[in-house]
PDB file of N, CA and C in Angstrom:
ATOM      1  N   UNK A   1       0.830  -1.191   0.000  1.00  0.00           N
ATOM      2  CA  UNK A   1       0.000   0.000   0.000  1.00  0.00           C
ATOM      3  C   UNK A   1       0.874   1.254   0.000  1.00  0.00           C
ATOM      4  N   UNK A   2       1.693   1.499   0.775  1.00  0.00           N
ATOM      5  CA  UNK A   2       2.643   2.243   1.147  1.00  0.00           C
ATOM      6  C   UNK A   2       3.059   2.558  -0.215  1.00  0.00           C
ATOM      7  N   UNK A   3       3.565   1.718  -1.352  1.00  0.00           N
ATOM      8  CA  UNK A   3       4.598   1.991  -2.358  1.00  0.00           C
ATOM      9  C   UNK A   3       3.830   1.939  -3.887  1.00  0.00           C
ATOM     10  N   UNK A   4       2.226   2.180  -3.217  1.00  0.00           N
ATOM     11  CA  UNK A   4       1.468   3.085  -4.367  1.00  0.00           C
ATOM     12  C   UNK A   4       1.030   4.159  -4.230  1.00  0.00           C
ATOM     13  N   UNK A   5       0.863   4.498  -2.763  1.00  0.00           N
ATOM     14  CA  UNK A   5       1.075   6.077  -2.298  1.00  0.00           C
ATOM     15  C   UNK A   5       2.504   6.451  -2.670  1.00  0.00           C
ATOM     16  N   UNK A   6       3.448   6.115  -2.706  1.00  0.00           N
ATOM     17  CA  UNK A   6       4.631   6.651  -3.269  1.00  0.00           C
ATOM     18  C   UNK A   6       4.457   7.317  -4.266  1.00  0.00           C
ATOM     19  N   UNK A   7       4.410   6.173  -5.273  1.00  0.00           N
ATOM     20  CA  UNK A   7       4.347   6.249  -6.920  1.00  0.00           C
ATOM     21  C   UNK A   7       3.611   7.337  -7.176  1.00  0.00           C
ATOM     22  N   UNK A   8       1.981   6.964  -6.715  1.00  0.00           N
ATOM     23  CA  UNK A   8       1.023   7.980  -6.886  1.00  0.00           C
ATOM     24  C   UNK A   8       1.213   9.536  -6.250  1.00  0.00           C
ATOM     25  N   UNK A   9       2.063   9.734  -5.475  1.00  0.00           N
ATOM     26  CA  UNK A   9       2.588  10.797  -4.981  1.00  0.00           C
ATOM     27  C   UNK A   9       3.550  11.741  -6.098  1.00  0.00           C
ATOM     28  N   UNK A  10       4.378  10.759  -6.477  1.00  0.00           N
ATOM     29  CA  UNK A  10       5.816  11.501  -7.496  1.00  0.00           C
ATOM     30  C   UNK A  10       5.291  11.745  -8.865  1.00  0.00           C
ATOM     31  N   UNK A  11       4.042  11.265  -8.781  1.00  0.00           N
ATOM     32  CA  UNK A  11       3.426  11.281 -10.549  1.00  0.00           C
ATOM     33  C   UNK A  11       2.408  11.966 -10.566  1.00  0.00           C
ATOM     34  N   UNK A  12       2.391  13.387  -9.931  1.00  0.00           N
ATOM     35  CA  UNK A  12       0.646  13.684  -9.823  1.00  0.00           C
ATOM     36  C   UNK A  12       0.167  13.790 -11.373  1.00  0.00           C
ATOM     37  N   UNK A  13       1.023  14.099 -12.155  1.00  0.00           N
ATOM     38  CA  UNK A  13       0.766  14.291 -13.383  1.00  0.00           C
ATOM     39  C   UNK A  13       0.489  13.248 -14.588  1.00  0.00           C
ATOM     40  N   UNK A  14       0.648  12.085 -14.222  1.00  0.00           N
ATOM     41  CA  UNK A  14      -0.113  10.801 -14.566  1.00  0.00           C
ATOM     42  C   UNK A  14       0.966  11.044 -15.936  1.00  0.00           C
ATOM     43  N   UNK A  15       2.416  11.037 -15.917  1.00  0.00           N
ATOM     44  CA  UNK A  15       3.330  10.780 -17.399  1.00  0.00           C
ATOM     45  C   UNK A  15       4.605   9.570 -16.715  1.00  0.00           C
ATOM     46  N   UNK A  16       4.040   8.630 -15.348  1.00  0.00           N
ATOM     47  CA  UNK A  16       5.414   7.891 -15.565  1.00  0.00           C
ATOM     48  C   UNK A  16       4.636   6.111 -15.794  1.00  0.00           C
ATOM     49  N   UNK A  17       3.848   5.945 -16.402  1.00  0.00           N
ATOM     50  CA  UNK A  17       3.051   5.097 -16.684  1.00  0.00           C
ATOM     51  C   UNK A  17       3.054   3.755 -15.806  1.00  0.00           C
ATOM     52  N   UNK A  18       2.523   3.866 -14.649  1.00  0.00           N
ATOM     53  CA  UNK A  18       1.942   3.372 -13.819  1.00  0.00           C
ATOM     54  C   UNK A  18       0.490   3.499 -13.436  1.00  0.00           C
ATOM     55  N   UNK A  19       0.140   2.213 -13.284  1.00  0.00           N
ATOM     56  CA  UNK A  19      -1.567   2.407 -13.405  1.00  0.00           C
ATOM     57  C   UNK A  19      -1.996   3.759 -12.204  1.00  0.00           C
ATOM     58  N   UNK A  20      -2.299   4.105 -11.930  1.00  0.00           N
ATOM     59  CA  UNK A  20      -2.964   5.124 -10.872  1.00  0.00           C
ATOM     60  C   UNK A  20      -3.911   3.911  -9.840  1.00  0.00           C
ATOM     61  N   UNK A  21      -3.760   4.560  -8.964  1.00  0.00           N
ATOM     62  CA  UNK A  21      -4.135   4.110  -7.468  1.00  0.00           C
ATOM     63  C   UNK A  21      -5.423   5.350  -7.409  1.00  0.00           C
ATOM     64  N   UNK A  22      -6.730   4.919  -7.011  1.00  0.00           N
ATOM     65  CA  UNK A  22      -7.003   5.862  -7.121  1.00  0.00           C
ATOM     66  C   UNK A  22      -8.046   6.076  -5.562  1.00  0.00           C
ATOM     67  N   UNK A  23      -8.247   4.904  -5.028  1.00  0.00           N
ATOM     68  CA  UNK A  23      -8.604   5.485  -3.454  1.00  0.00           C
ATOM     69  C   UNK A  23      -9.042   3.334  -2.693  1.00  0.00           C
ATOM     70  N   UNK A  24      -8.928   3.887  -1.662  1.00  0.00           N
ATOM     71  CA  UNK A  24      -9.186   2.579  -0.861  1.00  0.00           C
ATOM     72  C   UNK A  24     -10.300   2.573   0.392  1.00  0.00           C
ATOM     73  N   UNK A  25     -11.197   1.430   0.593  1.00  0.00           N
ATOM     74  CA  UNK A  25     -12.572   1.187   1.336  1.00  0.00           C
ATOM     75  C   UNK A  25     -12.556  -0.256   1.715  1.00  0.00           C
ATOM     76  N   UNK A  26     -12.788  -0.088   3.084  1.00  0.00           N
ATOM     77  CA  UNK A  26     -12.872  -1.282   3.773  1.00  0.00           C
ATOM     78  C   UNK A  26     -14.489  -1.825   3.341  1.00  0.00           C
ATOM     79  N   UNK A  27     -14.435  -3.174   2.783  1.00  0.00           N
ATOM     80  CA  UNK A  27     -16.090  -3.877   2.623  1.00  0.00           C
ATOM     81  C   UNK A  27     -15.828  -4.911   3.200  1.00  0.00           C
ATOM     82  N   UNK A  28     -16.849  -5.390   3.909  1.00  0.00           N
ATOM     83  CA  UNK A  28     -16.974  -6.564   5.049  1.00  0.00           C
ATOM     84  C   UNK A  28     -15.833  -6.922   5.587  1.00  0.00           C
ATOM     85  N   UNK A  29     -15.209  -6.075   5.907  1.00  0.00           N
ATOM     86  CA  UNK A  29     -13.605  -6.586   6.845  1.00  0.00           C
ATOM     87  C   UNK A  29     -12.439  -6.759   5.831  1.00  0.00           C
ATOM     88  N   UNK A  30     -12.779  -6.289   4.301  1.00  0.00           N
ATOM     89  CA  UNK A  30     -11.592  -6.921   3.359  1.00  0.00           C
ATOM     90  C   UNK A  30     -11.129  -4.913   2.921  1.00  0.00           C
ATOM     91  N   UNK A  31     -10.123  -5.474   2.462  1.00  0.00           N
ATOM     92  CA  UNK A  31      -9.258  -3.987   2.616  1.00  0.00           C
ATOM     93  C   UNK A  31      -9.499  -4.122   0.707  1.00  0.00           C
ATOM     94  N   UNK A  32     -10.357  -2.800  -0.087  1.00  0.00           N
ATOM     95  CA  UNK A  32     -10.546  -3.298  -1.605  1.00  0.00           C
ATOM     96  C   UNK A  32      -9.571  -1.605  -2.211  1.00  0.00           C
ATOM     97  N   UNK A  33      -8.732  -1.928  -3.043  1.00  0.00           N
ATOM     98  CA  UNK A  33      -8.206  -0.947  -3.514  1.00  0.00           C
ATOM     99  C   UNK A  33      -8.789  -0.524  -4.840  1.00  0.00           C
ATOM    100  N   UNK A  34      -8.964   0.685  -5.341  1.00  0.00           N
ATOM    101  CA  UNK A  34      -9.249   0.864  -6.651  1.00  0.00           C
ATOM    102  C   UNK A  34      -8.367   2.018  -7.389  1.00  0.00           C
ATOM    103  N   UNK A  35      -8.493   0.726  -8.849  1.00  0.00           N
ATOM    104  CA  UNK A  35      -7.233   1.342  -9.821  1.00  0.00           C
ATOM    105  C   UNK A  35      -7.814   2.058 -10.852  1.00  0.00           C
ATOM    106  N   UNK A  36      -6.908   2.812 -11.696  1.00  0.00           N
ATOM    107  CA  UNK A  36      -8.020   3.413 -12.977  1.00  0.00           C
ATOM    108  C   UNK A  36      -7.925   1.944 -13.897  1.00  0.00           C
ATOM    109  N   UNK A  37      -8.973   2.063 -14.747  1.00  0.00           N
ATOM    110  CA  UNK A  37      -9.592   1.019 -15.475  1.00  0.00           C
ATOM    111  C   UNK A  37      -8.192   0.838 -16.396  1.00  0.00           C
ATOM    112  N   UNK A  38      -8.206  -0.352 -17.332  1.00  0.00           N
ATOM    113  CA  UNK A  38      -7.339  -0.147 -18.432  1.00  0.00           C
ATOM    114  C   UNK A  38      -7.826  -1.811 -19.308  1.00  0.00           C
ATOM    115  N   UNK A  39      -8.187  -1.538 -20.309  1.00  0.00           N
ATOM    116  CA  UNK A  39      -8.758  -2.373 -21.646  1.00  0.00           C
ATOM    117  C   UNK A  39      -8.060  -3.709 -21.263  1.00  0.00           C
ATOM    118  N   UNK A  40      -6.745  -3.641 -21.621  1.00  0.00           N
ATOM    119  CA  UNK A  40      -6.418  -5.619 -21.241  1.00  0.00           C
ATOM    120  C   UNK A  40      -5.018  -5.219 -21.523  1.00  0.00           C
ATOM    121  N   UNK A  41      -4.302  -6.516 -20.355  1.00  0.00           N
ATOM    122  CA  UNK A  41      -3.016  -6.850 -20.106  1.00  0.00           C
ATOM    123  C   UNK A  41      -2.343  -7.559 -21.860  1.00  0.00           C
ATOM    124  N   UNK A  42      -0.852  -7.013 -21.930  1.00  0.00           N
ATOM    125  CA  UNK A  42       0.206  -6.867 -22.909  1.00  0.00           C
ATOM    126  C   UNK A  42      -0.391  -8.345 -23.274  1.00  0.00           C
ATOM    127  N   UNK A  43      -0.466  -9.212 -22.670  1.00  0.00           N
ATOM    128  CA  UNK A  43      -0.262 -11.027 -22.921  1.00  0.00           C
ATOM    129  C   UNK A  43      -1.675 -10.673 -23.855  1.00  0.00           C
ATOM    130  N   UNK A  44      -2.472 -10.233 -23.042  1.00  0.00           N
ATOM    131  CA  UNK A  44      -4.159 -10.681 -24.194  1.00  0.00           C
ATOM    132  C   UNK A  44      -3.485  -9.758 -25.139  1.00  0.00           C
ATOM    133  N   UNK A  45      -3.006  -8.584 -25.511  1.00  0.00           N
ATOM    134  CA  UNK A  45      -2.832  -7.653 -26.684  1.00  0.00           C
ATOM    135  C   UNK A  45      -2.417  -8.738 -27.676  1.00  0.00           C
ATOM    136  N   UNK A  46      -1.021  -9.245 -26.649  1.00  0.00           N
ATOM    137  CA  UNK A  46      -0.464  -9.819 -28.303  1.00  0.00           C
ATOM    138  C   UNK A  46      -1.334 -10.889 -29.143  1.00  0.00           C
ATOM    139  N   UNK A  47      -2.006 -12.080 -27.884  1.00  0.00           N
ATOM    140  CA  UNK A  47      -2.555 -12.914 -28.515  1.00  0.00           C
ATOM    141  C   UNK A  47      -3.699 -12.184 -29.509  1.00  0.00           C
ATOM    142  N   UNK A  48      -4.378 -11.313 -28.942  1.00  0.00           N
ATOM    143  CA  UNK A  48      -5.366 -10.892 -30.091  1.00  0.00           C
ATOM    144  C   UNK A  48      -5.203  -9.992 -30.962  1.00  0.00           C
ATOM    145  N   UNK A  49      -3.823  -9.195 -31.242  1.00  0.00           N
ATOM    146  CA  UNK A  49      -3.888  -8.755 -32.146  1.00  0.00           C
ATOM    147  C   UNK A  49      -2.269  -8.503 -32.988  1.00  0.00           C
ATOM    148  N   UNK A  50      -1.233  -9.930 -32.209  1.00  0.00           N
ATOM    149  CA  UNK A  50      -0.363  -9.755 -32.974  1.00  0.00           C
ATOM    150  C   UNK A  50       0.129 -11.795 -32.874  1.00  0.00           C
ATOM    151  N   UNK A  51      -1.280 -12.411 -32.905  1.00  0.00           N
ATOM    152  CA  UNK A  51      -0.933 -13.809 -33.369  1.00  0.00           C
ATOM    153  C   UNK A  51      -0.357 -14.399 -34.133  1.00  0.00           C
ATOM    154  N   UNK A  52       0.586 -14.831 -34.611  1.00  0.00           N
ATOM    155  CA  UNK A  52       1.635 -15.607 -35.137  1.00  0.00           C
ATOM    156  C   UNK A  52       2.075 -14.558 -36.246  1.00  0.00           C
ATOM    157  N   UNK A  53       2.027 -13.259 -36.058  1.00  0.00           N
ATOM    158  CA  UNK A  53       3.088 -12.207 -36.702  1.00  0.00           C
ATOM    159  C   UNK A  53       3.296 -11.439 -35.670  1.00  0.00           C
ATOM    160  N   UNK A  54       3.208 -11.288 -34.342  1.00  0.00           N
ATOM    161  CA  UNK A  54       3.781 -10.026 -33.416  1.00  0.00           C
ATOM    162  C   UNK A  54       2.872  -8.371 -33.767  1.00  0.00           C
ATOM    163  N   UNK A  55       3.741  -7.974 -33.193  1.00  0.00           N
ATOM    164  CA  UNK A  55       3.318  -6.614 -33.316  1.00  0.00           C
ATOM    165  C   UNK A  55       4.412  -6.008 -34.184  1.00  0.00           C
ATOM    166  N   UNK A  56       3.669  -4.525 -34.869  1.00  0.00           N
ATOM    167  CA  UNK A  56       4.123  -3.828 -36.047  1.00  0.00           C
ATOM    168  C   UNK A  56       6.008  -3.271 -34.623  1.00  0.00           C
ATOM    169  N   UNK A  57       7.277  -3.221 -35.315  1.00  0.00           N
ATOM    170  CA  UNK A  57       7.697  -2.294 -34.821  1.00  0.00           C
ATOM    171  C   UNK A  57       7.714  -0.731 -34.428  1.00  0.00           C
ATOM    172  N   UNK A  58       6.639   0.061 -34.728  1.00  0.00           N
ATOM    173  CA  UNK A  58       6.554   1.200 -34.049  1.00  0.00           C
ATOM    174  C   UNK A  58       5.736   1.084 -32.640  1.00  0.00           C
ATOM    175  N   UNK A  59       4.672  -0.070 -32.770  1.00  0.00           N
ATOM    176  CA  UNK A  59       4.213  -0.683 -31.449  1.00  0.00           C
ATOM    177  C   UNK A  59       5.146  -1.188 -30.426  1.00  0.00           C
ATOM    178  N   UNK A  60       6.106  -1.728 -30.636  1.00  0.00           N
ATOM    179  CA  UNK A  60       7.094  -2.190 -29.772  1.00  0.00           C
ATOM    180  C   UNK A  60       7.624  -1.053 -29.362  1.00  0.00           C
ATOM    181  N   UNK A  61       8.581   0.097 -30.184  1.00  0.00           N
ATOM    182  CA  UNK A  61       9.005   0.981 -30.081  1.00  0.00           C
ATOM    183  C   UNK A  61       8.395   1.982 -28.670  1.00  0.00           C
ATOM    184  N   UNK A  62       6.895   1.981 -29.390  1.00  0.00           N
ATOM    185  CA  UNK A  62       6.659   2.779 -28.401  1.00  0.00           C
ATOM    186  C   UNK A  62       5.997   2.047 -26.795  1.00  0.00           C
ATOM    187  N   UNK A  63       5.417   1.043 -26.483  1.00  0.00           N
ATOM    188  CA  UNK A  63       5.687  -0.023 -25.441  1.00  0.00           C
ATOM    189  C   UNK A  63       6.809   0.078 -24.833  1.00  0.00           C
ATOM    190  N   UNK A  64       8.139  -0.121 -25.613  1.00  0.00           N
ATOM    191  CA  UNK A  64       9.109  -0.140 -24.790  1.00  0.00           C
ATOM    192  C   UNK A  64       9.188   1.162 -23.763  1.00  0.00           C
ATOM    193  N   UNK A  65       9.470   2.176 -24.424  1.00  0.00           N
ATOM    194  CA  UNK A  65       9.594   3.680 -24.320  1.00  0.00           C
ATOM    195  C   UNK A  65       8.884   3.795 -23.145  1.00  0.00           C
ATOM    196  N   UNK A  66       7.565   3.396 -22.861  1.00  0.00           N
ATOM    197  CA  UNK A  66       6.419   3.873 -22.143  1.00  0.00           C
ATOM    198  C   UNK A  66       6.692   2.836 -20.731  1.00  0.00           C
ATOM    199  N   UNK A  67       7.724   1.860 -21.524  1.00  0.00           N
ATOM    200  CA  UNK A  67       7.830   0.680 -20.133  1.00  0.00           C
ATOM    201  C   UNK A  67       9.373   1.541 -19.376  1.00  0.00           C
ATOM    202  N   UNK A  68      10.116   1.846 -20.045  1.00  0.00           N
ATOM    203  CA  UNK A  68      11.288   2.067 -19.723  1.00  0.00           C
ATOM    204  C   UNK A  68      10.770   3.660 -18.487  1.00  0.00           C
ATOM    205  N   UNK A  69      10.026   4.602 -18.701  1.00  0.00           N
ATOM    206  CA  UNK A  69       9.919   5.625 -18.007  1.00  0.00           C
ATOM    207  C   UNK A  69       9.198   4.744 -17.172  1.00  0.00           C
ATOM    208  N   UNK A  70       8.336   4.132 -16.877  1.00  0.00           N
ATOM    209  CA  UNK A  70       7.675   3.523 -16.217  1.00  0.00           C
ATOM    210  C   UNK A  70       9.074   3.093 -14.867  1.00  0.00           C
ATOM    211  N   UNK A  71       9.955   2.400 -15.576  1.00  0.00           N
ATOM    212  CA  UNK A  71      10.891   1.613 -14.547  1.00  0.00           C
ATOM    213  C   UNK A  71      11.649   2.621 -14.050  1.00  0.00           C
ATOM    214  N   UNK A  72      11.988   3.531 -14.902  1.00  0.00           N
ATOM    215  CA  UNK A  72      12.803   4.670 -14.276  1.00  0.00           C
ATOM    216  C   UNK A  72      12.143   5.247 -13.233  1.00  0.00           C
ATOM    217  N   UNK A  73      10.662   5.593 -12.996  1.00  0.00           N
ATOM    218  CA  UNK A  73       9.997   6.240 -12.328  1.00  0.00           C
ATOM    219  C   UNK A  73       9.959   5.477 -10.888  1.00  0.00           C
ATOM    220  N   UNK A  74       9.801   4.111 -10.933  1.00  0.00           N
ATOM    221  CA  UNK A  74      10.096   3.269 -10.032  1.00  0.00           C
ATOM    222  C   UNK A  74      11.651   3.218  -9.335  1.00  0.00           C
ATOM    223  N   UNK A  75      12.785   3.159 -10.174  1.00  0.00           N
ATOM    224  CA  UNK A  75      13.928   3.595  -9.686  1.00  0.00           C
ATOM    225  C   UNK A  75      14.518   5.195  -8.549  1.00  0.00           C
ATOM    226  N   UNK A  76      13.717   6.182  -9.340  1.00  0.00           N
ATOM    227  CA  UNK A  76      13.434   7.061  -8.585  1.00  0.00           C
ATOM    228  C   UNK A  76      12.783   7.332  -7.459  1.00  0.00           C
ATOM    229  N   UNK A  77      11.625   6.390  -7.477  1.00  0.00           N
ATOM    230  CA  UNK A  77      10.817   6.236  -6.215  1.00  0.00           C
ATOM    231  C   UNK A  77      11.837   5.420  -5.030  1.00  0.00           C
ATOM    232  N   UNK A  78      12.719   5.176  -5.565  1.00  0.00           N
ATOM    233  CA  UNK A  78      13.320   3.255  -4.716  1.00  0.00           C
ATOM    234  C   UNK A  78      12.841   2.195  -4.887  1.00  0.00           C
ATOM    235  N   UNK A  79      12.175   1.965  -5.335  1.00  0.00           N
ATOM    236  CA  UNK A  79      10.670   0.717  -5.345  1.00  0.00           C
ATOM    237  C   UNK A  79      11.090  -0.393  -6.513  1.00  0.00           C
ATOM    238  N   UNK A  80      11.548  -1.758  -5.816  1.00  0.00           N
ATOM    239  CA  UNK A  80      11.347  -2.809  -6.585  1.00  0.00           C
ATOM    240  C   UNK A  80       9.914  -3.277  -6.825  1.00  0.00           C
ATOM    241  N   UNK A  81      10.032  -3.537  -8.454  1.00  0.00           N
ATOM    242  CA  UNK A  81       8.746  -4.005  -8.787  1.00  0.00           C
ATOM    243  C   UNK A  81       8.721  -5.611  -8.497  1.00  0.00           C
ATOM    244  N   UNK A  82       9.271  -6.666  -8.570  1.00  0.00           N
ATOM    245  CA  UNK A  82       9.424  -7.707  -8.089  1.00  0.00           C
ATOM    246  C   UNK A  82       8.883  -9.072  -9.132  1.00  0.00           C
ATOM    247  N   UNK A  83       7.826  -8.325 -10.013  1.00  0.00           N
ATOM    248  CA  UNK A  83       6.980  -9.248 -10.752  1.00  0.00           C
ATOM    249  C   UNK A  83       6.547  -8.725 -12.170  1.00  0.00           C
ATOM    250  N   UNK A  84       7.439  -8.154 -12.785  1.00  0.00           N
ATOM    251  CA  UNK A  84       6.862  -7.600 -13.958  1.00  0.00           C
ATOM    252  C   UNK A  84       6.940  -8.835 -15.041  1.00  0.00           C
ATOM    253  N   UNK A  85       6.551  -8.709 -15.679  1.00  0.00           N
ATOM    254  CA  UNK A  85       5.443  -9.874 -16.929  1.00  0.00           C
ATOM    255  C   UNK A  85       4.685  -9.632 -17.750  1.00  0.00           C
ATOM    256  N   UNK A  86       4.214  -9.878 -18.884  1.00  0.00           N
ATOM    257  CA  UNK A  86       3.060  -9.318 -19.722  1.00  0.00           C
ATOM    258  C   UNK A  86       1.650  -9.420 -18.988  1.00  0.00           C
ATOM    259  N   UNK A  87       1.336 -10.265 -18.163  1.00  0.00           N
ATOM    260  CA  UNK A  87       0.489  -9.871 -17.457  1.00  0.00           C
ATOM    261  C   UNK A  87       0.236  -9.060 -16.496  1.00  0.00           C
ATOM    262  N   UNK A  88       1.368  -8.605 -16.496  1.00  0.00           N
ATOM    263  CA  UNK A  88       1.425  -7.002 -15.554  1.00  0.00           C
ATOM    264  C   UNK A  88       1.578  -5.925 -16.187  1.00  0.00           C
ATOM    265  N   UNK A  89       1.548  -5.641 -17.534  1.00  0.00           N
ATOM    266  CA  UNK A  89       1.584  -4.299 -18.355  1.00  0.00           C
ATOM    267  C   UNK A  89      -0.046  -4.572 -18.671  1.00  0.00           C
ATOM    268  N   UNK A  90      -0.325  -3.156 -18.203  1.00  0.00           N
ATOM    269  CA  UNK A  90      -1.860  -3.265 -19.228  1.00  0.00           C
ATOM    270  C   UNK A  90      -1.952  -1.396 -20.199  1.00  0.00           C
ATOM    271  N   UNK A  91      -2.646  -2.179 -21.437  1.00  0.00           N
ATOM    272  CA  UNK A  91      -2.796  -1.193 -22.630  1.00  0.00           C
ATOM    273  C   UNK A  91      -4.191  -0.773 -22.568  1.00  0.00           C
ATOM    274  N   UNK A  92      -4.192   0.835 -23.004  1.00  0.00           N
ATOM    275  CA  UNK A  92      -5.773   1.064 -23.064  1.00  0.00           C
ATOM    276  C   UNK A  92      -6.177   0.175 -24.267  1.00  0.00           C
ATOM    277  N   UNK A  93      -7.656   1.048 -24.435  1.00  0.00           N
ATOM    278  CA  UNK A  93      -8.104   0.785 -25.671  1.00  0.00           C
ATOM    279  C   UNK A  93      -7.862   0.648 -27.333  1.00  0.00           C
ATOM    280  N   UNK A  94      -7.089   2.349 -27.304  1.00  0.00           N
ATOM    281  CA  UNK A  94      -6.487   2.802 -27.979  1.00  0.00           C
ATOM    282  C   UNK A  94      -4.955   2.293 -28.672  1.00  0.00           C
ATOM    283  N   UNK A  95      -4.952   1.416 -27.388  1.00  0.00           N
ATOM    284  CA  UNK A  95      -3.671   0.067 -27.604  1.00  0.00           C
ATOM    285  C   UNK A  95      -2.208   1.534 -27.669  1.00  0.00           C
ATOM    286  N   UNK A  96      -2.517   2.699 -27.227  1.00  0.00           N
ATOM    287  CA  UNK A  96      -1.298   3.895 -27.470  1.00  0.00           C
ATOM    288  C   UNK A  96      -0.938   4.008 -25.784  1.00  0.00           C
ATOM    289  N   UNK A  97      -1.263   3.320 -25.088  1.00  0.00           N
ATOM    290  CA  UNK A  97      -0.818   3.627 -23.453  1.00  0.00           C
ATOM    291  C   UNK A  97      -0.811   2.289 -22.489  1.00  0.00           C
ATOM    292  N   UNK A  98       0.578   2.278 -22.663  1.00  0.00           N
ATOM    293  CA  UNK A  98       0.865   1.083 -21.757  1.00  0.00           C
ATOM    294  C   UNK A  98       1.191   1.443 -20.284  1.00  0.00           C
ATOM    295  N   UNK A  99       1.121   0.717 -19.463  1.00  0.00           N
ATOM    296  CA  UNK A  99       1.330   1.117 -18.008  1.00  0.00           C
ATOM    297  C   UNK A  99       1.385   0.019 -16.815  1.00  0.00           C
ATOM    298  N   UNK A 100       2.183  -0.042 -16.323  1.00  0.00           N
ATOM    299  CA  UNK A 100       2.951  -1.153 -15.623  1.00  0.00           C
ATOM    300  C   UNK A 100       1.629  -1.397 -14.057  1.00  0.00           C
ATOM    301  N   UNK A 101       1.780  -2.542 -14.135  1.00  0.00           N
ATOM    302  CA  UNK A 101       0.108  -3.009 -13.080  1.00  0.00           C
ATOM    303  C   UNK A 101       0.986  -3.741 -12.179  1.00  0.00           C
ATOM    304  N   UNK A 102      -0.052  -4.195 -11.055  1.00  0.00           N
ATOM    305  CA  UNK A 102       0.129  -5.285  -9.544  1.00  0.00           C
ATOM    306  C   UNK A 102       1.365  -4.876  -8.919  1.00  0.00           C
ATOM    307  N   UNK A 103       1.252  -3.896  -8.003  1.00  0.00           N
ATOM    308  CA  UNK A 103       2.633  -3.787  -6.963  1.00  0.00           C
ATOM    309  C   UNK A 103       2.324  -4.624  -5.823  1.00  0.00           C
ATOM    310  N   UNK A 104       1.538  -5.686  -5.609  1.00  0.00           N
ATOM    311  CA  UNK A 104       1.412  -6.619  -4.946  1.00  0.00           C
ATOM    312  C   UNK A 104       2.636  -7.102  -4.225  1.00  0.00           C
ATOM    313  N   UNK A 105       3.951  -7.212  -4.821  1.00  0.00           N
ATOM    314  CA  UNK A 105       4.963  -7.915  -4.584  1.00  0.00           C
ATOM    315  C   UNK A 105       5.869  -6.836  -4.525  1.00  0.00           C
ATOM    316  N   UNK A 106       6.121  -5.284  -4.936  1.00  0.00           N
ATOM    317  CA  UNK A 106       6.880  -4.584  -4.855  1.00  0.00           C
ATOM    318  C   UNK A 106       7.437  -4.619  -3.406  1.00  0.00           C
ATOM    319  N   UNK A 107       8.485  -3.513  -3.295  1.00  0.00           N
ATOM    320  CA  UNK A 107       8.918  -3.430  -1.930  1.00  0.00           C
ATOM    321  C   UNK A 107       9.642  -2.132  -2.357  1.00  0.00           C
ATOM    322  N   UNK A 108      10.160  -1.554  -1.446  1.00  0.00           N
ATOM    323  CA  UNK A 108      11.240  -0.646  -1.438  1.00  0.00           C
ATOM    324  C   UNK A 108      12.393  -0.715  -1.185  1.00  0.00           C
ATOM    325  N   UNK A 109      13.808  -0.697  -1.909  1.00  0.00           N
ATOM    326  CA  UNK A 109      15.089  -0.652  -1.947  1.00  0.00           C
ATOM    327  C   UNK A 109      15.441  -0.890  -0.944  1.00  0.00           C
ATOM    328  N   UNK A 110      15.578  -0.089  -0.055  1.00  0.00           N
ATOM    329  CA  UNK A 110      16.554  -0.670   1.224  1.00  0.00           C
ATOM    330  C   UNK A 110      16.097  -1.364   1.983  1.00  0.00           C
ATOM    331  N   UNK A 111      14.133  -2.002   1.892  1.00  0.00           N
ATOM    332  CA  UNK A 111      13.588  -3.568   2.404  1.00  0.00           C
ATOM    333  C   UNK A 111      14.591  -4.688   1.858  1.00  0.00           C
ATOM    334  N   UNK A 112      15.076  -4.405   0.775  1.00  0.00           N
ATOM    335  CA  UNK A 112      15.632  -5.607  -0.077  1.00  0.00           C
ATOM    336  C   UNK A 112      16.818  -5.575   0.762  1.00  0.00           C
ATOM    337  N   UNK A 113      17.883  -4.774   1.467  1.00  0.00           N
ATOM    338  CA  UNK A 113      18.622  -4.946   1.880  1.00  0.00           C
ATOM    339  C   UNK A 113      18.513  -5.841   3.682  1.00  0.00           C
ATOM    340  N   UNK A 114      17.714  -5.635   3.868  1.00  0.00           N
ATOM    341  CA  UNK A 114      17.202  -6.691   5.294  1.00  0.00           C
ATOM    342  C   UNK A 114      16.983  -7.920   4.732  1.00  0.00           C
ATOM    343  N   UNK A 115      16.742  -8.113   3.572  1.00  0.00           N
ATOM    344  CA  UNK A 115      16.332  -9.453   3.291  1.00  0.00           C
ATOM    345  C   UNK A 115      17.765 -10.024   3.144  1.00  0.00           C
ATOM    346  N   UNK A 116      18.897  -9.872   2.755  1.00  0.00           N
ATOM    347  CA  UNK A 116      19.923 -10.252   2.161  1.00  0.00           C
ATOM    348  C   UNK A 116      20.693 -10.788   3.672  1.00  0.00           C
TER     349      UNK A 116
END
């Protein structure tokens, strides 16, 4: 929780492409977080719309780009992501905005150093 109030803190401006956190409510004793929406995770993109040819290279191009500020933004924060995967990037609709999902497993930098 802690290290999406981070994120969501250093980005008020919604350009380091991380999903947004956008508020949290206790229902029947369970702690429910809510994220902004986003069309479907990188894994469904490719299967449905780059099946046994991939995706065009300016799609990659710009994915990457949008993943790389994404990690930088996380580097800056301190924050290991721990689990990134195509099922953890999700694309809008528009398939033009990718943005890195589930800090479930993140931690912060110098946690990693207690673990060692």
């Amino acid at each position: 929780m802690l290290v999406k109030i981070k994120l969501a803190g250093a980005d008020s401006e919604d350009k380091h492409h991380c999903v947004r956190f956008l508020l949290s409510f206790k229902y029947m004793n369970h702690l429910c977080l809510v994220f902004e929406s986003l069309h479907m995770n990188l894994c469904e993109n490719l299967k449905k719309f780059g099946r046994n040819i991939g995706l065009k290279l300016t799609a990659v191009r710009i994915y990457a780009k949008q993943l790389f500020i994404a990690l930088k933004h996380l580097k800056n924060c301190g924050v290991l992501h721990c689990d990134i995967k195509p099922d953890n990037v999700l694309v809008n609709e528009a398939k033009n905005v990718l943005k890195l999902c589930d800090f479930g497993n993140a931690m912060f930098d110098q946690d990693l150093n207690r673990l060692i």
